[in-house]
C-alpha atoms as a PDB file:
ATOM      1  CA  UNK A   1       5.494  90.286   5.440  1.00  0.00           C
ATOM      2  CA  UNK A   2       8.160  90.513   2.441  1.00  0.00           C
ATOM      3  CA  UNK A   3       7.639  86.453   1.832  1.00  0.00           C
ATOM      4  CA  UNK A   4       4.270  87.091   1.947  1.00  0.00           C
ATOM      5  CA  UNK A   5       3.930  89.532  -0.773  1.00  0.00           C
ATOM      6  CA  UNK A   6       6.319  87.876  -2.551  1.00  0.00           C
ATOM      7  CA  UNK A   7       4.505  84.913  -2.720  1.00  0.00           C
ATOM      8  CA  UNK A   8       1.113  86.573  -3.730  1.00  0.00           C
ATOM      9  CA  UNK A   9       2.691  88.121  -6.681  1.00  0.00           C
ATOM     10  CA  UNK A  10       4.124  84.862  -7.545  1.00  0.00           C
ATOM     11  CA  UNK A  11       0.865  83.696  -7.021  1.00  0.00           C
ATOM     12  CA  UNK A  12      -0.717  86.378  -9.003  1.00  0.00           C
ATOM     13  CA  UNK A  13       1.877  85.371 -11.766  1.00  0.00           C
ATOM     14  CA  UNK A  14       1.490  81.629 -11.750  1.00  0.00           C
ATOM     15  CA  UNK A  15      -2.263  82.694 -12.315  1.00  0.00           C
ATOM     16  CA  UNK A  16      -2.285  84.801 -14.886  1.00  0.00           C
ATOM     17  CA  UNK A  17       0.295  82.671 -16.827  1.00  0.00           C
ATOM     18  CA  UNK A  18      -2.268  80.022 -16.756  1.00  0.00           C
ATOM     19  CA  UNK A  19      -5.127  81.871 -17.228  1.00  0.00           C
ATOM     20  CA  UNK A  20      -3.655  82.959 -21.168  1.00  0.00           C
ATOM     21  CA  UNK A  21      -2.426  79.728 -21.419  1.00  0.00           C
ATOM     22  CA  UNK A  22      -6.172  78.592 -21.145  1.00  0.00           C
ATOM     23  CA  UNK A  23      -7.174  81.058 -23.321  1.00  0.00           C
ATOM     24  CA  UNK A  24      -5.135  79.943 -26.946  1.00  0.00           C
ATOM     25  CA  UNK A  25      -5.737  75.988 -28.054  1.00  0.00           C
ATOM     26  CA  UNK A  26      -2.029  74.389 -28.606  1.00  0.00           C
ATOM     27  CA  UNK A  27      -4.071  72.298 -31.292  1.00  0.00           C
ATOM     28  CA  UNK A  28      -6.386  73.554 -33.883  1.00  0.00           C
ATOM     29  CA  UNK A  29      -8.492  71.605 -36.748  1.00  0.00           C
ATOM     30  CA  UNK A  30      -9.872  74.296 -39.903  1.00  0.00           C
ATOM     31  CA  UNK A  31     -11.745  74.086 -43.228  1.00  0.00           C
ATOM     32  CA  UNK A  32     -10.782  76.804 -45.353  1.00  0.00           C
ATOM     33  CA  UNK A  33     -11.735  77.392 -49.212  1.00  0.00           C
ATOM     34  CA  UNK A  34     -10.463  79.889 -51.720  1.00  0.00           C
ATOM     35  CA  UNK A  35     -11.109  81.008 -55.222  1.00  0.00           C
ATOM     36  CA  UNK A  36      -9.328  83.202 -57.299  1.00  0.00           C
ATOM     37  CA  UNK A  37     -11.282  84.735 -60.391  1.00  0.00           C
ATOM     38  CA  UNK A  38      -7.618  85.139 -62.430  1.00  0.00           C
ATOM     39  CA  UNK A  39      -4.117  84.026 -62.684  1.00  0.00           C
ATOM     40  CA  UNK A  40      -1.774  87.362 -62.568  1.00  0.00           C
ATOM     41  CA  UNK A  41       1.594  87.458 -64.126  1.00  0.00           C
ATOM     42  CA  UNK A  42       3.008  90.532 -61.918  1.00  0.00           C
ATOM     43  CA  UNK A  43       6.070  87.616 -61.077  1.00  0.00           C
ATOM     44  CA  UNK A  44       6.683  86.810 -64.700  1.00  0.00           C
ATOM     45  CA  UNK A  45       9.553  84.582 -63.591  1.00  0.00           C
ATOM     46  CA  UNK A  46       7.153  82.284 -61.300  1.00  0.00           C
ATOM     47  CA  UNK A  47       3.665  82.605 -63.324  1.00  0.00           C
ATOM     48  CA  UNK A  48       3.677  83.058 -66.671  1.00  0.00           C
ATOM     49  CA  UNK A  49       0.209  81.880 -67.848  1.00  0.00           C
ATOM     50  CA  UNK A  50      -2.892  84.359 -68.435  1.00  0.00           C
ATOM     51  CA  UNK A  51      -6.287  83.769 -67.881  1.00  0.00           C
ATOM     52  CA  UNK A  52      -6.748  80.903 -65.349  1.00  0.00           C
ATOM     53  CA  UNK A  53      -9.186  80.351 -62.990  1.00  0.00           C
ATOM     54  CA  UNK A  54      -8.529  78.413 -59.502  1.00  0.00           C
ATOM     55  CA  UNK A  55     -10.600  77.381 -56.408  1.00  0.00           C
ATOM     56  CA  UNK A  56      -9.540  75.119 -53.500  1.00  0.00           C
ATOM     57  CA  UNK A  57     -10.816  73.638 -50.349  1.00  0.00           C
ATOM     58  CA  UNK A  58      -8.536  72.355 -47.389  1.00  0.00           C
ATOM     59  CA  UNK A  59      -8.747  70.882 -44.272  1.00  0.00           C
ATOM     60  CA  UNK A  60      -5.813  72.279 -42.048  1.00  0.00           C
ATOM     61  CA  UNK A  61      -3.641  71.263 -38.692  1.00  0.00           C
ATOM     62  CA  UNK A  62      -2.099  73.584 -36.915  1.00  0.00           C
ATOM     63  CA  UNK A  63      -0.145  72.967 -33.614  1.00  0.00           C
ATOM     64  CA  UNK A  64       1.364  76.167 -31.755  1.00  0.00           C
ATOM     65  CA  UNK A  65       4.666  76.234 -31.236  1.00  0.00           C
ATOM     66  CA  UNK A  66       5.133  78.895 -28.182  1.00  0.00           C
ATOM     67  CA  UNK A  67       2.946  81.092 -25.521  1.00  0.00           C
ATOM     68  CA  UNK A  68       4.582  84.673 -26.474  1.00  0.00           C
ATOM     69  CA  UNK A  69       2.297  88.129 -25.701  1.00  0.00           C
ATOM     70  CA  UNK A  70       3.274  89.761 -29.375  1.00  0.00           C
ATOM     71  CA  UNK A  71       3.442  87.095 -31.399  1.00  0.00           C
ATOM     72  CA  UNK A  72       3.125  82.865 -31.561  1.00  0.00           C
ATOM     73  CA  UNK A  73       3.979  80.724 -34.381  1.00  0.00           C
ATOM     74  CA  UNK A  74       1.892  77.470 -35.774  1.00  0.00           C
ATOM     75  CA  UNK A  75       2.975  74.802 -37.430  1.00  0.00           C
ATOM     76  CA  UNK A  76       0.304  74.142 -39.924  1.00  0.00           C
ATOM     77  CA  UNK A  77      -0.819  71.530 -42.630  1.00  0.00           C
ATOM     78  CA  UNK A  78      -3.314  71.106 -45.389  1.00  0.00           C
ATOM     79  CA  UNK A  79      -4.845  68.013 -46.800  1.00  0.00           C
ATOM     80  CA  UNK A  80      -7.150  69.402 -49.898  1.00  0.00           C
ATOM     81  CA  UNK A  81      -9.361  67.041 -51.035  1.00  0.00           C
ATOM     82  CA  UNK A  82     -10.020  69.181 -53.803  1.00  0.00           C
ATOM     83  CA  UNK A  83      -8.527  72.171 -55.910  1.00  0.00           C
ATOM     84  CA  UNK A  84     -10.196  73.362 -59.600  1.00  0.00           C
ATOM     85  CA  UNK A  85      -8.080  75.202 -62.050  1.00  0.00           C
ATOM     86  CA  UNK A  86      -9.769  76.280 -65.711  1.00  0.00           C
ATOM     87  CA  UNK A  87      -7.512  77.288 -67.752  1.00  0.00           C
ATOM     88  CA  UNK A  88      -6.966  77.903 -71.671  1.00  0.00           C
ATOM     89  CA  UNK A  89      -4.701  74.812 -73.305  1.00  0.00           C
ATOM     90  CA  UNK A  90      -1.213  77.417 -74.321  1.00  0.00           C
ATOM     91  CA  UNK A  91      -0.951  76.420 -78.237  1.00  0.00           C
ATOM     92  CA  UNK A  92      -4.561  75.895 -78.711  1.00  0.00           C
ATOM     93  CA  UNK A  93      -5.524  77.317 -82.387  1.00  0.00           C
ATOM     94  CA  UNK A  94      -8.698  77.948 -80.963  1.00  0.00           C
ATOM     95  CA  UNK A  95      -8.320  78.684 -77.545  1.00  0.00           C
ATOM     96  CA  UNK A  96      -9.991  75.605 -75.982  1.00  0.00           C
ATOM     97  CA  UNK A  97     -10.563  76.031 -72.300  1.00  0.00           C
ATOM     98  CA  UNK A  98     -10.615  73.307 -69.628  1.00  0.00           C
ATOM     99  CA  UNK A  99     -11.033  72.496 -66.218  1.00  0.00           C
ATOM    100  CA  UNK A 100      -8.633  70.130 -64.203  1.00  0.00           C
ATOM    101  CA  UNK A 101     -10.098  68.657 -60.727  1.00  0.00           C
ATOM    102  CA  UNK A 102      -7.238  67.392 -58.347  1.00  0.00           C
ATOM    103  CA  UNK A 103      -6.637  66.558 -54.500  1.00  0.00           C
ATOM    104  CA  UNK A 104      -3.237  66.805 -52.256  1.00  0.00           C
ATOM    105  CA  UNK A 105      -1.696  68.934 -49.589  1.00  0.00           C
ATOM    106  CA  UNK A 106       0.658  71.322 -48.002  1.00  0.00           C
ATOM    107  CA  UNK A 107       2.454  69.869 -45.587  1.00  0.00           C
ATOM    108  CA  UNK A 108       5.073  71.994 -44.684  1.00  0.00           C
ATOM    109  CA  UNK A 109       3.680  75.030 -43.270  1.00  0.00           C
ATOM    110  CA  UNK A 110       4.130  77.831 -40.557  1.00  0.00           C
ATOM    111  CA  UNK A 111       2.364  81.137 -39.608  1.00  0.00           C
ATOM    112  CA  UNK A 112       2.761  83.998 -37.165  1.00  0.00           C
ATOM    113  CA  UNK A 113      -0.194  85.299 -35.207  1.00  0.00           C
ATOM    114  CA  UNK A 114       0.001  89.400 -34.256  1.00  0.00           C
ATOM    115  CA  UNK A 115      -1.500  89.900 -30.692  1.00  0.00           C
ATOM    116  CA  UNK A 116      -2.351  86.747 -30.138  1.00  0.00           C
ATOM    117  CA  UNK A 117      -4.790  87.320 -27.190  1.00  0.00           C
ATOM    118  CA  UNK A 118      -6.457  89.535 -28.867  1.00  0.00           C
ATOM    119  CA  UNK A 119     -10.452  88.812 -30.577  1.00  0.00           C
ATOM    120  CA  UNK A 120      -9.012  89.612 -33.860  1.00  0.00           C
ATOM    121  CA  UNK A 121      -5.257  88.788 -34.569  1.00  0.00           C
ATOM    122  CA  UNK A 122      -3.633  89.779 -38.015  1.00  0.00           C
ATOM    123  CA  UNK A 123      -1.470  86.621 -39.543  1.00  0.00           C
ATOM    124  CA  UNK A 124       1.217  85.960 -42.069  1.00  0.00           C
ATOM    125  CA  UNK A 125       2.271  82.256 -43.572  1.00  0.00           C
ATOM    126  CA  UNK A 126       3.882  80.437 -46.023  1.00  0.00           C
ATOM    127  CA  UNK A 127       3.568  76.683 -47.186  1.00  0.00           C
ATOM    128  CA  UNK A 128       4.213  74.521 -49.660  1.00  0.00           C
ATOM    129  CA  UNK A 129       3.226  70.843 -51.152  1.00  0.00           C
ATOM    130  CA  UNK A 130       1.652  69.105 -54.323  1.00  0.00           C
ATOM    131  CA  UNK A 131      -1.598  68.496 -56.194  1.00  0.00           C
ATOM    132  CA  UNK A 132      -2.305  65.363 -58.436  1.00  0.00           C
ATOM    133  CA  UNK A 133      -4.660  66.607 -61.396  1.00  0.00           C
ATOM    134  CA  UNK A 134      -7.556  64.439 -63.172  1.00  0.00           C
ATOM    135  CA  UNK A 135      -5.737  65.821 -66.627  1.00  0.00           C
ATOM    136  CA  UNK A 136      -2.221  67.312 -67.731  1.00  0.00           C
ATOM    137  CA  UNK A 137      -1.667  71.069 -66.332  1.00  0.00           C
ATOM    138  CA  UNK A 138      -1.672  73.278 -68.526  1.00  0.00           C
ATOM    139  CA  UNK A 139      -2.766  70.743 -71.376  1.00  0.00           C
ATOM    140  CA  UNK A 140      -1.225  67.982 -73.485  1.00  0.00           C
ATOM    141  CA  UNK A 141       2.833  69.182 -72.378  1.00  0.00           C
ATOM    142  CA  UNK A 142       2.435  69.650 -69.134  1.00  0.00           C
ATOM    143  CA  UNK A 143       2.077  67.359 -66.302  1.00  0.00           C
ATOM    144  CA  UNK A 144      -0.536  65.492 -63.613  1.00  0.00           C
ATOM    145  CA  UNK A 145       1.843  66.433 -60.972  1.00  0.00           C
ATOM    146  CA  UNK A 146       2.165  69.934 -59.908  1.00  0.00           C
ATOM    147  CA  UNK A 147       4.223  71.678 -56.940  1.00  0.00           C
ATOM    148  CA  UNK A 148       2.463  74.438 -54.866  1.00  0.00           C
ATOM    149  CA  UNK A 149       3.822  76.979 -52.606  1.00  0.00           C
ATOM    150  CA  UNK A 150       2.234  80.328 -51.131  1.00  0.00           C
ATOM    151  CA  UNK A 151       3.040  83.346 -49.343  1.00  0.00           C
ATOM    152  CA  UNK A 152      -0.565  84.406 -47.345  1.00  0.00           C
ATOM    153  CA  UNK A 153      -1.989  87.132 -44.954  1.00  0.00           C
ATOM    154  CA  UNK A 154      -5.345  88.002 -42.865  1.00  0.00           C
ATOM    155  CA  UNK A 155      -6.968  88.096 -39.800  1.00  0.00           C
ATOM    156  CA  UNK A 156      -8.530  85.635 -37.591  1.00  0.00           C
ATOM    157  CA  UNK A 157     -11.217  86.361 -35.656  1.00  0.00           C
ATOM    158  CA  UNK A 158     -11.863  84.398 -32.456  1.00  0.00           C
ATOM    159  CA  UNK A 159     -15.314  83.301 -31.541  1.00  0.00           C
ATOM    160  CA  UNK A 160     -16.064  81.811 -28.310  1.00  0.00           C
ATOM    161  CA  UNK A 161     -15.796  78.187 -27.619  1.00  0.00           C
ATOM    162  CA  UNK A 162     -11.999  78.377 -29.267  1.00  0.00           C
ATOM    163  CA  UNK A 163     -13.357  78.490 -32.321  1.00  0.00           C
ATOM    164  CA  UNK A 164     -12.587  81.218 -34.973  1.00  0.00           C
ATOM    165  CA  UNK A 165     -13.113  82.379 -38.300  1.00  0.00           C
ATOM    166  CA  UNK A 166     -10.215  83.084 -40.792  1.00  0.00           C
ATOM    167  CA  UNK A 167      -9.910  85.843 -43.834  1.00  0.00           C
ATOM    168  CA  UNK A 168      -7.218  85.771 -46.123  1.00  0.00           C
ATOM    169  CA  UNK A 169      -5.593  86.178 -49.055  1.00  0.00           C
ATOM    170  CA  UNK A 170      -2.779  83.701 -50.910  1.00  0.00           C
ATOM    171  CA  UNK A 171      -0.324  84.155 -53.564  1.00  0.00           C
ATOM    172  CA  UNK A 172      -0.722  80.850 -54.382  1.00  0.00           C
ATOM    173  CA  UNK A 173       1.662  79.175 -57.483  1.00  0.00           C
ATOM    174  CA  UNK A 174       1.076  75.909 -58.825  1.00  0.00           C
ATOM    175  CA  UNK A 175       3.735  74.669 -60.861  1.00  0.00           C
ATOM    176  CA  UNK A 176       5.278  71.036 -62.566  1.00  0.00           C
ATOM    177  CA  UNK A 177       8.927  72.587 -61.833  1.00  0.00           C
ATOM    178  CA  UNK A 178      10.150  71.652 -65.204  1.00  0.00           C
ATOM    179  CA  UNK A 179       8.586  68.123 -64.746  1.00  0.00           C
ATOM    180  CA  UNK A 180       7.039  68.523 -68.071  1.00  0.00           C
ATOM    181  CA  UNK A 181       7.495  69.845 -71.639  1.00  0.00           C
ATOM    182  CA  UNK A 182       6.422  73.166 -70.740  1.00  0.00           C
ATOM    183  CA  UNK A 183       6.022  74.654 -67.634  1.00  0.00           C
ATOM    184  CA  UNK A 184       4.764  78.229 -67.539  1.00  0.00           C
ATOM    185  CA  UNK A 185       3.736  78.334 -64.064  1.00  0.00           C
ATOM    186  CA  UNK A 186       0.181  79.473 -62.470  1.00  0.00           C
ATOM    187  CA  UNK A 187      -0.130  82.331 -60.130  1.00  0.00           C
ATOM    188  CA  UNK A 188      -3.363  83.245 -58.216  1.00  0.00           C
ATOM    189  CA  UNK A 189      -4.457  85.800 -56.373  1.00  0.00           C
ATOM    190  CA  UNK A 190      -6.779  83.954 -53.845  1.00  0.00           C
ATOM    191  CA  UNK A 191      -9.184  85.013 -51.652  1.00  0.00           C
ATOM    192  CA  UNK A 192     -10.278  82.795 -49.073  1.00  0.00           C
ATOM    193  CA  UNK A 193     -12.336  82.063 -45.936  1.00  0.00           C
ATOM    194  CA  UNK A 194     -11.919  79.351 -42.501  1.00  0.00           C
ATOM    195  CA  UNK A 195     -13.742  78.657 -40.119  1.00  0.00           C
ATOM    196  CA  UNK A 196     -11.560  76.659 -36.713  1.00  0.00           C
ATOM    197  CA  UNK A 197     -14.022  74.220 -35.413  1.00  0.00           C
ATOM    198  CA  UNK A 198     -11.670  72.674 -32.908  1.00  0.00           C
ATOM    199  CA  UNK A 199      -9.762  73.895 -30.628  1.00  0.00           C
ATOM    200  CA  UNK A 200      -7.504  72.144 -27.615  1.00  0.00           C
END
């Protein structure tokens, strides 16, 4: 009798174990895209430079990393086939403003999902990479190049299917780390929406 229940709740265990398993894709493939309507200078000694715009779009892959009931990491990373900063040229007599298009990615990357069999699971992440610009960021002394690295937070929302939809916000700073003649740094506030469209 004692092996028997014994080896229903293993049963029972073996079961359930699977069952969440089945429940949270190991692999995931997003689009995500972001804007942010100003640059902010509240970390004067990472972004320095006032009044620029920025908007991004990113594919991302994310792999999880463990099964745990409070909390499961990803590795995750971006290739962005395109990211839009306008910005005012620094030492322009007349305050010219233009726009720089450029493409990259993030590939070093990890978040933490909150509760993660839950419908809607708060996040946290960080990641960091490069973006190749169409002209020199922020004008004439700075560079193509550019270093990127942010610090994000939201909540995903999980749809059926394993598929999910994402919103977020990014501290997201762009910078030629001293690459150039001048490098005031760019930091956005960035609002952003996903949407996971597979799941496995």
């Amino acid at each position: 009798m004692k092996h028997t229940l014994a080896s229903a709740i293993l049963l029972s265990f073996v079961a359930f174990a699977f069952g969440q398993e089945s429940k949270i894709p190991k692999n995931e493939i997003s689009l995500w895209a972001g804007s942010s309507p100003d640059s902010t200078t509240a970390i004067s000694a990472f972004g320095r430079m006032r009044d620029a715009r920025f908007g991004i779009v990113s594919f991302r892959y994310s792999r999880r990393f463990n099964n745990g009931d409070i909390v499961n990491l990803k590795y995750i990373a971006d290739v962005t086939p395109l990211a839009v900063i306008d910005f005012k040229v620094p030492f322009s007599p007349t305050e010219t403003r233009t726009t720089a298009v450029g493409f990259g990615g993030a590939p070093l990357g990890i978040q933490a999902n909150f509760r993660p069999y839950s419908k809607v699971q708060p996040f946290v992440g960080l990641s960091g990479g490069m973006l190749y610009f169409n002209k020199q960021v922020p004008g004439p002394l700075g560079t193509h190049f550019a270093f990127t690295a942010n610090i994000d937070g939201g909540i995903e929302i999980k749809l059926r299917d394993h598929k999910a939809i994402t919103l977020g916000y990014k501290y997201f700073h762009v910078s030629n780390g001293n690459r150039g003649i001048i490098n005031p740094g760019i930091d956005n506030n960035t609002f952003y929406v996903g949407y996971t469209f597979f799941g496995k």
